[in-house]
Protein backbone atom coordinates (compact mmCIF):
# COMPACT_ATOMS: atom_id res chain seq x y z
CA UNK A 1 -2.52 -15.47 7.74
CA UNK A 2 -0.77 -12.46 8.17
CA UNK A 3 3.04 -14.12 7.15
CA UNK A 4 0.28 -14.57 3.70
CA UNK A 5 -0.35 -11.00 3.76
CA UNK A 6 3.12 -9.81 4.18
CA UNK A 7 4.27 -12.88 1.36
CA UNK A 8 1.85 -11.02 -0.70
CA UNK A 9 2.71 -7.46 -0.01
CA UNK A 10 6.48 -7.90 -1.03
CA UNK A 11 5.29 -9.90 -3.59
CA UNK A 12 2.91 -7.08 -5.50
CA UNK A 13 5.23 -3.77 -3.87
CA UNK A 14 2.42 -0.51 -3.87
CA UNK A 15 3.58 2.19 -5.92
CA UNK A 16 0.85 4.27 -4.78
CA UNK A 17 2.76 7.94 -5.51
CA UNK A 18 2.11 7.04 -9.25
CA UNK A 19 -1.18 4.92 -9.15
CA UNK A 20 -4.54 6.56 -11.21
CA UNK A 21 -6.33 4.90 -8.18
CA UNK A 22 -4.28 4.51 -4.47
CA UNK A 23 -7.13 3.18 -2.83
CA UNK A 24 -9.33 0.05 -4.36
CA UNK A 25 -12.85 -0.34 -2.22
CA UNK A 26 -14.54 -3.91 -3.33
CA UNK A 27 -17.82 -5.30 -2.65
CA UNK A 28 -19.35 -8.59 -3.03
CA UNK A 29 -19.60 -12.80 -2.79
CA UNK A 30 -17.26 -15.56 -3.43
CA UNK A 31 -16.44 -14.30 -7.04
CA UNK A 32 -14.58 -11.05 -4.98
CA UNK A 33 -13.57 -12.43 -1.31
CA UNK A 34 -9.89 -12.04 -1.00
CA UNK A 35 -9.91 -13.68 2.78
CA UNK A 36 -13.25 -12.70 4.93
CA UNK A 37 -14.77 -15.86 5.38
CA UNK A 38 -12.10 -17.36 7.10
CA UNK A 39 -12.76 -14.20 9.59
CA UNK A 40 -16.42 -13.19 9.34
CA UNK A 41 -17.54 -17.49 10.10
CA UNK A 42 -14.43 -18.58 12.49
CA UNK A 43 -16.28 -21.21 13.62
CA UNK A 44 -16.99 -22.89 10.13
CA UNK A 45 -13.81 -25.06 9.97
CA UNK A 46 -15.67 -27.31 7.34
CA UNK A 47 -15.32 -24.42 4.94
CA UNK A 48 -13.00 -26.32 2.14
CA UNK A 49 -11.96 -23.24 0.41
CA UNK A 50 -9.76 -22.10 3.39
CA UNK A 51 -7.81 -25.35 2.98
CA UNK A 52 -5.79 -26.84 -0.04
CA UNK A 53 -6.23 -27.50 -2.81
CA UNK A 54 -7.91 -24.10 -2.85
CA UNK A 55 -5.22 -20.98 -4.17
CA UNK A 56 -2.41 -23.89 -5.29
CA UNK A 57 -2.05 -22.26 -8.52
CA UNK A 58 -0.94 -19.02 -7.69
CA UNK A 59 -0.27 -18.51 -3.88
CA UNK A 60 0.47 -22.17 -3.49
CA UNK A 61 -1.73 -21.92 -0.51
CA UNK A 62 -5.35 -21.49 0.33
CA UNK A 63 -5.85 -17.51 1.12
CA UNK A 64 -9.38 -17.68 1.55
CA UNK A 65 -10.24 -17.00 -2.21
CA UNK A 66 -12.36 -19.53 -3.41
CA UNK A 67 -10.53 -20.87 -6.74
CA UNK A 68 -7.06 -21.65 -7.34
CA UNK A 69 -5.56 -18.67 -8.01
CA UNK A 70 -6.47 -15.06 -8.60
CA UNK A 71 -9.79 -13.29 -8.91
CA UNK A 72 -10.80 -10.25 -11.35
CA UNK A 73 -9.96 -7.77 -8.08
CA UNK A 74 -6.93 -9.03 -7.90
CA UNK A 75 -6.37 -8.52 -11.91
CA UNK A 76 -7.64 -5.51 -11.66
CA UNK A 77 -5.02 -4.18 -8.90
CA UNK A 78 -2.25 -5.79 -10.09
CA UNK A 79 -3.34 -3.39 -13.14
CA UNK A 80 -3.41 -0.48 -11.04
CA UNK A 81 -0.08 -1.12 -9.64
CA UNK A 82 -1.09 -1.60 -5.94
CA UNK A 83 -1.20 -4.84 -3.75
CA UNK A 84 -4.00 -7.12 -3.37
CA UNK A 85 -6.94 -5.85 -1.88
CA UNK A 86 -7.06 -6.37 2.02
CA UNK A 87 -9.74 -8.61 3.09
CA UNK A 88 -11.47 -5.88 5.63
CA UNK A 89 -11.51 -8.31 8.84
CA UNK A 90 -7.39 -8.55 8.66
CA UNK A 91 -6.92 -5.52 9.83
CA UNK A 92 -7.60 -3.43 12.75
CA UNK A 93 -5.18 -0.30 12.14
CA UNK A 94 -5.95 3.03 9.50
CA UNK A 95 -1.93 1.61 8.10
CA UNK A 96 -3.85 -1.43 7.21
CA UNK A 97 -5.81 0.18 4.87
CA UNK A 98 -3.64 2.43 3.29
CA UNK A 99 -4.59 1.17 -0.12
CA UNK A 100 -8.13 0.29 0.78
CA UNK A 101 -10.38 -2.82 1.99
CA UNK A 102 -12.11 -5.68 0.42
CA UNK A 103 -15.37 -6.02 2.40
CA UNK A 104 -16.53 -8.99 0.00
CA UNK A 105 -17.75 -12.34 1.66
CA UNK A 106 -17.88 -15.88 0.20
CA UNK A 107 -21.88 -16.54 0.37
CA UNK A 108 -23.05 -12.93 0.86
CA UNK A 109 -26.15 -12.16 -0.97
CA UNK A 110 -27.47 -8.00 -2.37
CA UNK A 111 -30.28 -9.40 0.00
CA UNK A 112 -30.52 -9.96 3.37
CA UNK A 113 -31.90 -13.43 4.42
CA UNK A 114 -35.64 -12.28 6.02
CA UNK A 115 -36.30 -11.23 2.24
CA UNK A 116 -36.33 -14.83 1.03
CA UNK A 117 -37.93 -16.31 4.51
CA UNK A 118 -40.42 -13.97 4.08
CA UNK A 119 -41.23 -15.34 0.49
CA UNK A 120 -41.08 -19.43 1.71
CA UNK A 121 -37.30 -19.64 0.56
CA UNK A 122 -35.45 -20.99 3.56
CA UNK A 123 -32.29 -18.90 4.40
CA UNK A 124 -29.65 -18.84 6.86
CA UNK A 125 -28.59 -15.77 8.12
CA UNK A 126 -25.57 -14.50 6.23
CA UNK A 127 -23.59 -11.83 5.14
CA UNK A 128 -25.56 -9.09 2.44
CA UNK A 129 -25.04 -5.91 1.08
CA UNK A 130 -26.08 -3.90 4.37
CA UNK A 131 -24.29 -5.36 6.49
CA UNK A 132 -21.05 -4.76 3.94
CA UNK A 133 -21.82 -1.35 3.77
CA UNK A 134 -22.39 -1.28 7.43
CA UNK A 135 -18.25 -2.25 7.90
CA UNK A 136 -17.43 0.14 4.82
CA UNK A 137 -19.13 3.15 7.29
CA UNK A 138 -16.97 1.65 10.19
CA UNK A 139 -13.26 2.12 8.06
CA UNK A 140 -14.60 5.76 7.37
CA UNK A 141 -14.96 5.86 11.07
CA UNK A 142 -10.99 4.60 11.44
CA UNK A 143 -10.02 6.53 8.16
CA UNK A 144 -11.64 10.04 9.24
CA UNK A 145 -12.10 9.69 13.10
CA UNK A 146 -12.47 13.35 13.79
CA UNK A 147 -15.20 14.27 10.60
CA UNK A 148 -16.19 11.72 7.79
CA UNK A 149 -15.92 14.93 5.25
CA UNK A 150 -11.87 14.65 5.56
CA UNK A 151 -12.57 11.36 3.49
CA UNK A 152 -14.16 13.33 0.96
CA UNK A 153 -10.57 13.54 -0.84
CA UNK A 154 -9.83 10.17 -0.29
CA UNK A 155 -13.32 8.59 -1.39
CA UNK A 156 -13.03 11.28 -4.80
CA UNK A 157 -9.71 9.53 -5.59
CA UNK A 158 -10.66 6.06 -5.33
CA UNK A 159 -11.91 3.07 -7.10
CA UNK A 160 -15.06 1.17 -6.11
CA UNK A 161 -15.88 -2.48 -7.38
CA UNK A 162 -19.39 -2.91 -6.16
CA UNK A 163 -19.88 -6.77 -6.80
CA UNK A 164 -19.95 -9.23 -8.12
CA UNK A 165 -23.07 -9.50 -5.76
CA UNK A 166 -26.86 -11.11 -6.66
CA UNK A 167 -25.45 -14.54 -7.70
CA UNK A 168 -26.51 -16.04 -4.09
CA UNK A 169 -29.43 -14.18 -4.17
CA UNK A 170 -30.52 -16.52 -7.17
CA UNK A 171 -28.24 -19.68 -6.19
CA UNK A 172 -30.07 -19.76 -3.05
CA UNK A 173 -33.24 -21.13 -4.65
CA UNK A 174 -31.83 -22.46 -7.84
CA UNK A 175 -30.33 -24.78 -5.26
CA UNK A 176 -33.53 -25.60 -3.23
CA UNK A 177 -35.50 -25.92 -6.42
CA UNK A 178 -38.04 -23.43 -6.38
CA UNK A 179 -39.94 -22.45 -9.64
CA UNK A 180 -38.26 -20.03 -11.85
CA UNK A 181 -41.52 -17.88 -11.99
CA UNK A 182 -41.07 -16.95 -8.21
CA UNK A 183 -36.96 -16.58 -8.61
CA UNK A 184 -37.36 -14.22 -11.51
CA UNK A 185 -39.75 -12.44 -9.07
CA UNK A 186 -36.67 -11.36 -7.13
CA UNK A 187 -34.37 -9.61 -9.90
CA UNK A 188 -36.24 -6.21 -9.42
CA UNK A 189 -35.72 -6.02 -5.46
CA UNK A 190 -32.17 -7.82 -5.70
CA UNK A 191 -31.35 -5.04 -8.36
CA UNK A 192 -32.16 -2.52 -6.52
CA UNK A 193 -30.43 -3.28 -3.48
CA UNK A 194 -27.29 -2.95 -5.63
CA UNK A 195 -28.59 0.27 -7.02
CA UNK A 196 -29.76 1.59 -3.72
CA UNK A 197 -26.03 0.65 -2.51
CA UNK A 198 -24.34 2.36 -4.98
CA UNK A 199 -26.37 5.91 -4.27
CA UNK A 200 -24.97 5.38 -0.64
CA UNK A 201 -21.60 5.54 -1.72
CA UNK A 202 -21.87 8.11 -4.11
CA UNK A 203 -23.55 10.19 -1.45
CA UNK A 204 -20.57 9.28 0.95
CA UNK A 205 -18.54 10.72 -1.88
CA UNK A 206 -17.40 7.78 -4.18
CA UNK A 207 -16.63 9.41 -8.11
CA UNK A 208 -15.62 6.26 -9.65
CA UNK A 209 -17.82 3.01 -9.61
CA UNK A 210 -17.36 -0.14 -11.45
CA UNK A 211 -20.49 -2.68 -11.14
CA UNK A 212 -20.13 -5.98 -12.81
CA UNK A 213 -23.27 -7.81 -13.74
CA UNK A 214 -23.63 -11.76 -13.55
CA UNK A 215 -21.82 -14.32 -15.34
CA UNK A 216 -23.68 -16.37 -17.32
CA UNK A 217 -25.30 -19.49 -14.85
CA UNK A 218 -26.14 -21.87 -17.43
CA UNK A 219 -22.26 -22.59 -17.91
CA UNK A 220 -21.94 -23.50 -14.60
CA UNK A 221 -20.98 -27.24 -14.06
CA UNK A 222 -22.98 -28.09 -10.79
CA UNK A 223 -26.04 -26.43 -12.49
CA UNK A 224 -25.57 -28.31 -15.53
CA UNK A 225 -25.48 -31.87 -13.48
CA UNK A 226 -28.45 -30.84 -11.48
CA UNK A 227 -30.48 -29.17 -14.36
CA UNK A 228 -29.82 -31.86 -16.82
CA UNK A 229 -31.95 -32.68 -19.69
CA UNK A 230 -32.63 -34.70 -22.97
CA UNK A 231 -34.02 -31.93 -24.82
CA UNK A 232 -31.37 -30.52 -27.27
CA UNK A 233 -33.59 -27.06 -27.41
CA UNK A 234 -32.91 -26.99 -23.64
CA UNK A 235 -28.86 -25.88 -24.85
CA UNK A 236 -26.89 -23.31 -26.19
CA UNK A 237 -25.45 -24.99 -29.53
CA UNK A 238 -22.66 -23.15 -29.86
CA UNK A 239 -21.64 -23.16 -25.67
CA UNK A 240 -23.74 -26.16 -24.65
CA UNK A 241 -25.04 -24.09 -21.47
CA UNK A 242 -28.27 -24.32 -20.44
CA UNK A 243 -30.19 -21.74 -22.50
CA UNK A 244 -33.12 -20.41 -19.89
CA UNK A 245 -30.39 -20.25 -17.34
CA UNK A 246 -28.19 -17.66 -19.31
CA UNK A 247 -31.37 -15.76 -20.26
CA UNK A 248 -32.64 -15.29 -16.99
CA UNK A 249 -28.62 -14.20 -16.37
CA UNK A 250 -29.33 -11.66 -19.57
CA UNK A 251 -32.43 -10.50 -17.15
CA UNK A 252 -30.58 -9.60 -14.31
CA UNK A 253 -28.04 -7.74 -16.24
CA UNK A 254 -30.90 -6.08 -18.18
CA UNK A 255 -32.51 -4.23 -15.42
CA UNK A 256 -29.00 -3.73 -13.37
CA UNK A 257 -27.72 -1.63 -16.43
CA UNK A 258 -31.43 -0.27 -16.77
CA UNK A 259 -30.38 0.94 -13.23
CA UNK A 260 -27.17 2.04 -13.81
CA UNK A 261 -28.40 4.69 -16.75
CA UNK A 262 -31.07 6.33 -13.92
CA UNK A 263 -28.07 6.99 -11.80
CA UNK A 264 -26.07 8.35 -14.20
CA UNK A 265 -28.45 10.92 -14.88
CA UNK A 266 -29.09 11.38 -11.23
CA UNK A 267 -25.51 11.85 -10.76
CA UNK A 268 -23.52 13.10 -14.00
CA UNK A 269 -20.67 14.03 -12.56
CA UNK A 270 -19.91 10.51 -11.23
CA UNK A 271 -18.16 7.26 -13.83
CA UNK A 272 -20.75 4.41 -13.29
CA UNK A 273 -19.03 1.59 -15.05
CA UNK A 274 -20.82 -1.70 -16.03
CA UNK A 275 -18.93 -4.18 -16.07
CA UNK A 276 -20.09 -6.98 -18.67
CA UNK A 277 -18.85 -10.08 -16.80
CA UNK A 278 -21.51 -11.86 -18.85
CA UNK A 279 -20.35 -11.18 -22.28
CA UNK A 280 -16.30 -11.24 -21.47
CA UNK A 281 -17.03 -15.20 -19.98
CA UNK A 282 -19.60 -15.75 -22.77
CA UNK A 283 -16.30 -14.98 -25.58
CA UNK A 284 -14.33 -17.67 -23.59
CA UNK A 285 -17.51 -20.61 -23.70
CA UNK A 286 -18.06 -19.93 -27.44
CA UNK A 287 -14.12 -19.49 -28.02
CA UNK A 288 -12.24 -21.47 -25.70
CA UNK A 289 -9.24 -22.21 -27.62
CA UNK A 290 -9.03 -18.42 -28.13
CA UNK A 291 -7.59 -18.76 -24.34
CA UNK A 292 -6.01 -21.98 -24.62
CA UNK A 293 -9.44 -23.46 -22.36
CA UNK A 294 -9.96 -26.93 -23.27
CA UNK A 295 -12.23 -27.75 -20.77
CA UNK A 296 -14.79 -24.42 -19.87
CA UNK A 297 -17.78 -26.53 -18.88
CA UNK A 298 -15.87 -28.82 -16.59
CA UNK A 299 -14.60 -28.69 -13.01
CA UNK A 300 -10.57 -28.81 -12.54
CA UNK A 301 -11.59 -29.90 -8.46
CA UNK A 302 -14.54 -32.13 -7.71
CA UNK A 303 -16.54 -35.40 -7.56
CA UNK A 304 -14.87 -36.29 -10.97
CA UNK A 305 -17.91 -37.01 -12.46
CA UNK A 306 -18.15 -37.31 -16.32
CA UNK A 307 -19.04 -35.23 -18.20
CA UNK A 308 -18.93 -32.06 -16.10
CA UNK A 309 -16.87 -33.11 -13.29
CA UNK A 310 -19.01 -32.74 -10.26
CA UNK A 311 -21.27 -35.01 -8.18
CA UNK A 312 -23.61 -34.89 -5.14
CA UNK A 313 -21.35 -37.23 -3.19
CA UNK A 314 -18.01 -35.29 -3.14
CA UNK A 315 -16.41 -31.53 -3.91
CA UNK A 316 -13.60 -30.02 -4.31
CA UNK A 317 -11.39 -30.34 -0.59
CA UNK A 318 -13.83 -33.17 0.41
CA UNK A 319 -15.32 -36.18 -0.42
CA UNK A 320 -13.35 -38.85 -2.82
CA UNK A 321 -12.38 -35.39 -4.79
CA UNK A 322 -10.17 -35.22 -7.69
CA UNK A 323 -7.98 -32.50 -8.61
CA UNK A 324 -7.32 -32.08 -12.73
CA UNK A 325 -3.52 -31.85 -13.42
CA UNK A 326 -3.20 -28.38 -14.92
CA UNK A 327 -6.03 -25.74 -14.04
CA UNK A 328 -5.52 -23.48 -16.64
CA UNK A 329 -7.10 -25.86 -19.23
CA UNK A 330 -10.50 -25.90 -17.02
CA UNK A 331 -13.35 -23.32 -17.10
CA UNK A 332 -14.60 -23.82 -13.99
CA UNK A 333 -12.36 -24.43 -10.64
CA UNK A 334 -14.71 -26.33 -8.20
CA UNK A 335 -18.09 -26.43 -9.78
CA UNK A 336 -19.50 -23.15 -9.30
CA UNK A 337 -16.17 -20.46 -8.83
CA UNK A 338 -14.15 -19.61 -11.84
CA UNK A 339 -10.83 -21.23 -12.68
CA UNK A 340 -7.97 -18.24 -12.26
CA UNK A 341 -7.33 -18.49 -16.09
CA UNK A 342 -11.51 -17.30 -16.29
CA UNK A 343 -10.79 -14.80 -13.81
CA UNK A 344 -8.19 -13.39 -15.99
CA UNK A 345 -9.48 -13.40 -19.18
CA UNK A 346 -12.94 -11.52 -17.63
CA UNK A 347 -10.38 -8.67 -16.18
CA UNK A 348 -8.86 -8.58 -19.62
CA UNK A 349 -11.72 -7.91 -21.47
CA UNK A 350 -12.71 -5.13 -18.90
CA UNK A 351 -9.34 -3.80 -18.76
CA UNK A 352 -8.66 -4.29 -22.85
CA UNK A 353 -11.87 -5.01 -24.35
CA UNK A 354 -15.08 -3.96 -24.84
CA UNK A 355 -16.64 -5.55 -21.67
CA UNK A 356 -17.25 -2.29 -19.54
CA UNK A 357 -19.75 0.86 -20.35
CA UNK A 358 -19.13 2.98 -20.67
CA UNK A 359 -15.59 2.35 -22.19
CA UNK A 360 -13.11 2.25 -18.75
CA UNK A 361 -10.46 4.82 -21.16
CA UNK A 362 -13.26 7.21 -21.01
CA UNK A 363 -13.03 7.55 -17.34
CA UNK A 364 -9.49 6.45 -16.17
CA UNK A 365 -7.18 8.64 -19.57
CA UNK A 366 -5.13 9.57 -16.92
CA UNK A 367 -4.17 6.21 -15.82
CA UNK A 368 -0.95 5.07 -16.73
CA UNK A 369 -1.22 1.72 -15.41
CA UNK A 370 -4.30 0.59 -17.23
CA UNK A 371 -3.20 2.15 -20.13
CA UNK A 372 0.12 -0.18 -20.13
CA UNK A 373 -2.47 -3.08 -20.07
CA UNK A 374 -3.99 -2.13 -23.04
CA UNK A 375 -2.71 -4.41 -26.15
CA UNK A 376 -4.10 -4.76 -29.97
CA UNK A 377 -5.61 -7.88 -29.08
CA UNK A 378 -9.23 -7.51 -30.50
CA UNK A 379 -11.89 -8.78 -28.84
CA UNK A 380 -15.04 -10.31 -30.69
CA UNK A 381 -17.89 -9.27 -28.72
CA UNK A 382 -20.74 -11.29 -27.90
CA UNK A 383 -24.07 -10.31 -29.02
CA UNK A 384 -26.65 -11.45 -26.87
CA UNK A 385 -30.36 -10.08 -26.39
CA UNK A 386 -30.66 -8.23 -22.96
């Protein structure tokens, strides 16, 4: 793991003297892990995304990320100029962090696991937002050993990614089958965990926030196969994703940005950026051949099933699994994580498109980096009813 890290750092040199942004603080699940699982569960060997075929398409090698290549944080720094974000549990010095710390876990839920016991959903303990913010206060504590207020500077200057997180919170009982009525019960306390989260870091002194909302579940393949049905109502005609899936997604993202606006005006002096992960994926289902996507409800790695590529018998890294030839082509990487081509066309359309709000220019004019990102590609957004 660490001859990985060190690939990776020559690979992606920091040029922090120039960077907008010289640290990069990220929060969340599977979509955003860069490398904690394999760190936070040791003893979960089984795990298949810390094993190939997992991260062949870009580091050749599984890092821990659970696709094939490179997620939005990683777009996103590459953007910035700096290195990949450090997966928090690899390191142990303040040198480690010198450009920040991903504390994002593959699994981790906005809520913690007695929430959903509580309610009759059965739940493993697991990683959740507390407990992330817990090991955020702990790198303070390694940062600023002598008073947390000499990371005042520090926190002022850098950029936070807080998700995306909430997607387990709901995959949890889509999973196990419980009624949607009692799921969509959840969205107000799992939305304002997130919020509740974010007020803790702006108190701690965090200036610049980005928090992206949830992709849109009806696309996803294994949900799809499992939520099959013969009614043609039941679909998006123009995606072919299950409609009440995406709208309940629209519902989440409703009240999170609902959330976002009270903090704003709690906090005016602080750039609380949505990030519309919803609409930027919902321009590649409607428009795959925009991004050269033949293939965005299907899994690249899994049970080969037709026609979405998954079954209950195998997965991708075990099972009788298949792998597709070229990635790129596919919208989905294993059946419920993002193929790296999704990845990067979401972190375009944040970085170039209309898919953050407010607008990420009006916060980050000074950067340089982003700015060199920015082409006269237009982007068609997606109307949708929140």
């Amino acid at each position: 793991m660490a001859v990985a890290l060190l690939v990776l750092a020559a690979a992606h040199p920091a040029r922090a003297d120039s960077a907008c942004y010289p640290r990069v603080f990220s929060f969340g699940d599977s979509l955003a892990d860069t490398g904690n699982y394999r760190f936070v569960y040791a003893d979960d060997s089984r795990e298949p995304a810390l094993r190939p075929p997992y991260g062949e398409t870009f580091f050749h090698n599984a890092t821990g990320r659970f696709s094939n290549g490179r997620l939005v944080v990683d777009f996103i720094a590459e953007a910035l100029g700096l290195p990949f974000v450090r997966p928090y549990w690899s390191g142990s010095s303040a040198e480690d962090f010198a450009f920040g710390a991903n504390f994002a876990v593959g699994g981790a839920s906005a809520l913690s696991a007695e929430f959903f016991r509580k309610r009759g959903v059965p739940a493993a303990d697991n990683v959740h937002l507390d407990m992330e913010m817990g090991w955020f206060r702990d790198l303070l504590d390694l940062l600023c050993p002598r008073d947390l207020a000499d990371c005042i500077d520090m926190m002022n200057r850098s950029l936070f990614l807080v998700g995306e997180i909430g997607g387990n919170d709901y995959n949890l009982p889509l999973l196990s089958r419980v009624p949607y009525k009692t799921i969509r019960a959840f969205t107000p306390s799992v939305v304002g965990k997130i919020a509740s989260t974010i007020a803790e870091l702006i108190e701690l002194g965090a200036q610049t926030l980005v928090v992206p909302g949830n992709l849109p579940i009806g696309c996803i393949p294994m949900y799809l196969m499992m939520y099959k049905s013969n009614k043609p109502e039941d679909y998006e005609p123009e995606t072919g994703c299950i409609r009440w899936m995406n709208k309940f997604s629209r519902y989440h993202n409703k009240l999170l940005v609902g959330e976002l606006e009270k903090l704003r005006k709690l906090h005016p002096g602080v750039a609380i950026i949505y990030a519309d992960y919803y609409g930027a994926a919902m321009e590649i289902y409607s428009s795959p051949e925009q991004f050269e996507i033949e293939n965005p409800l299907v899994a690249c790695c899994g049970g080969g099933e037709e026609p979405y590529g998954v079954s209950r018998a195998a997965g991708c890294g075990h099972g009788e699994y298949k792998v597709c030839s070229d990635p790129q082509k596919y919208g989905s990487w294993d059946g419920f994580h993002p193929t790296e081509a999704v990845y990067k066309a979401i972190a375009d359309g944040l970085l170039r498109g209309p898919y953050t709000q407010p607008a990420i220019f009006t916060t980050t004019g000074s950067c340089r980096q982003l700015a060199e990102h920015v082409s006269s590609v237009e982007y068609n957004k997606v109307l949708y009813d929140l």
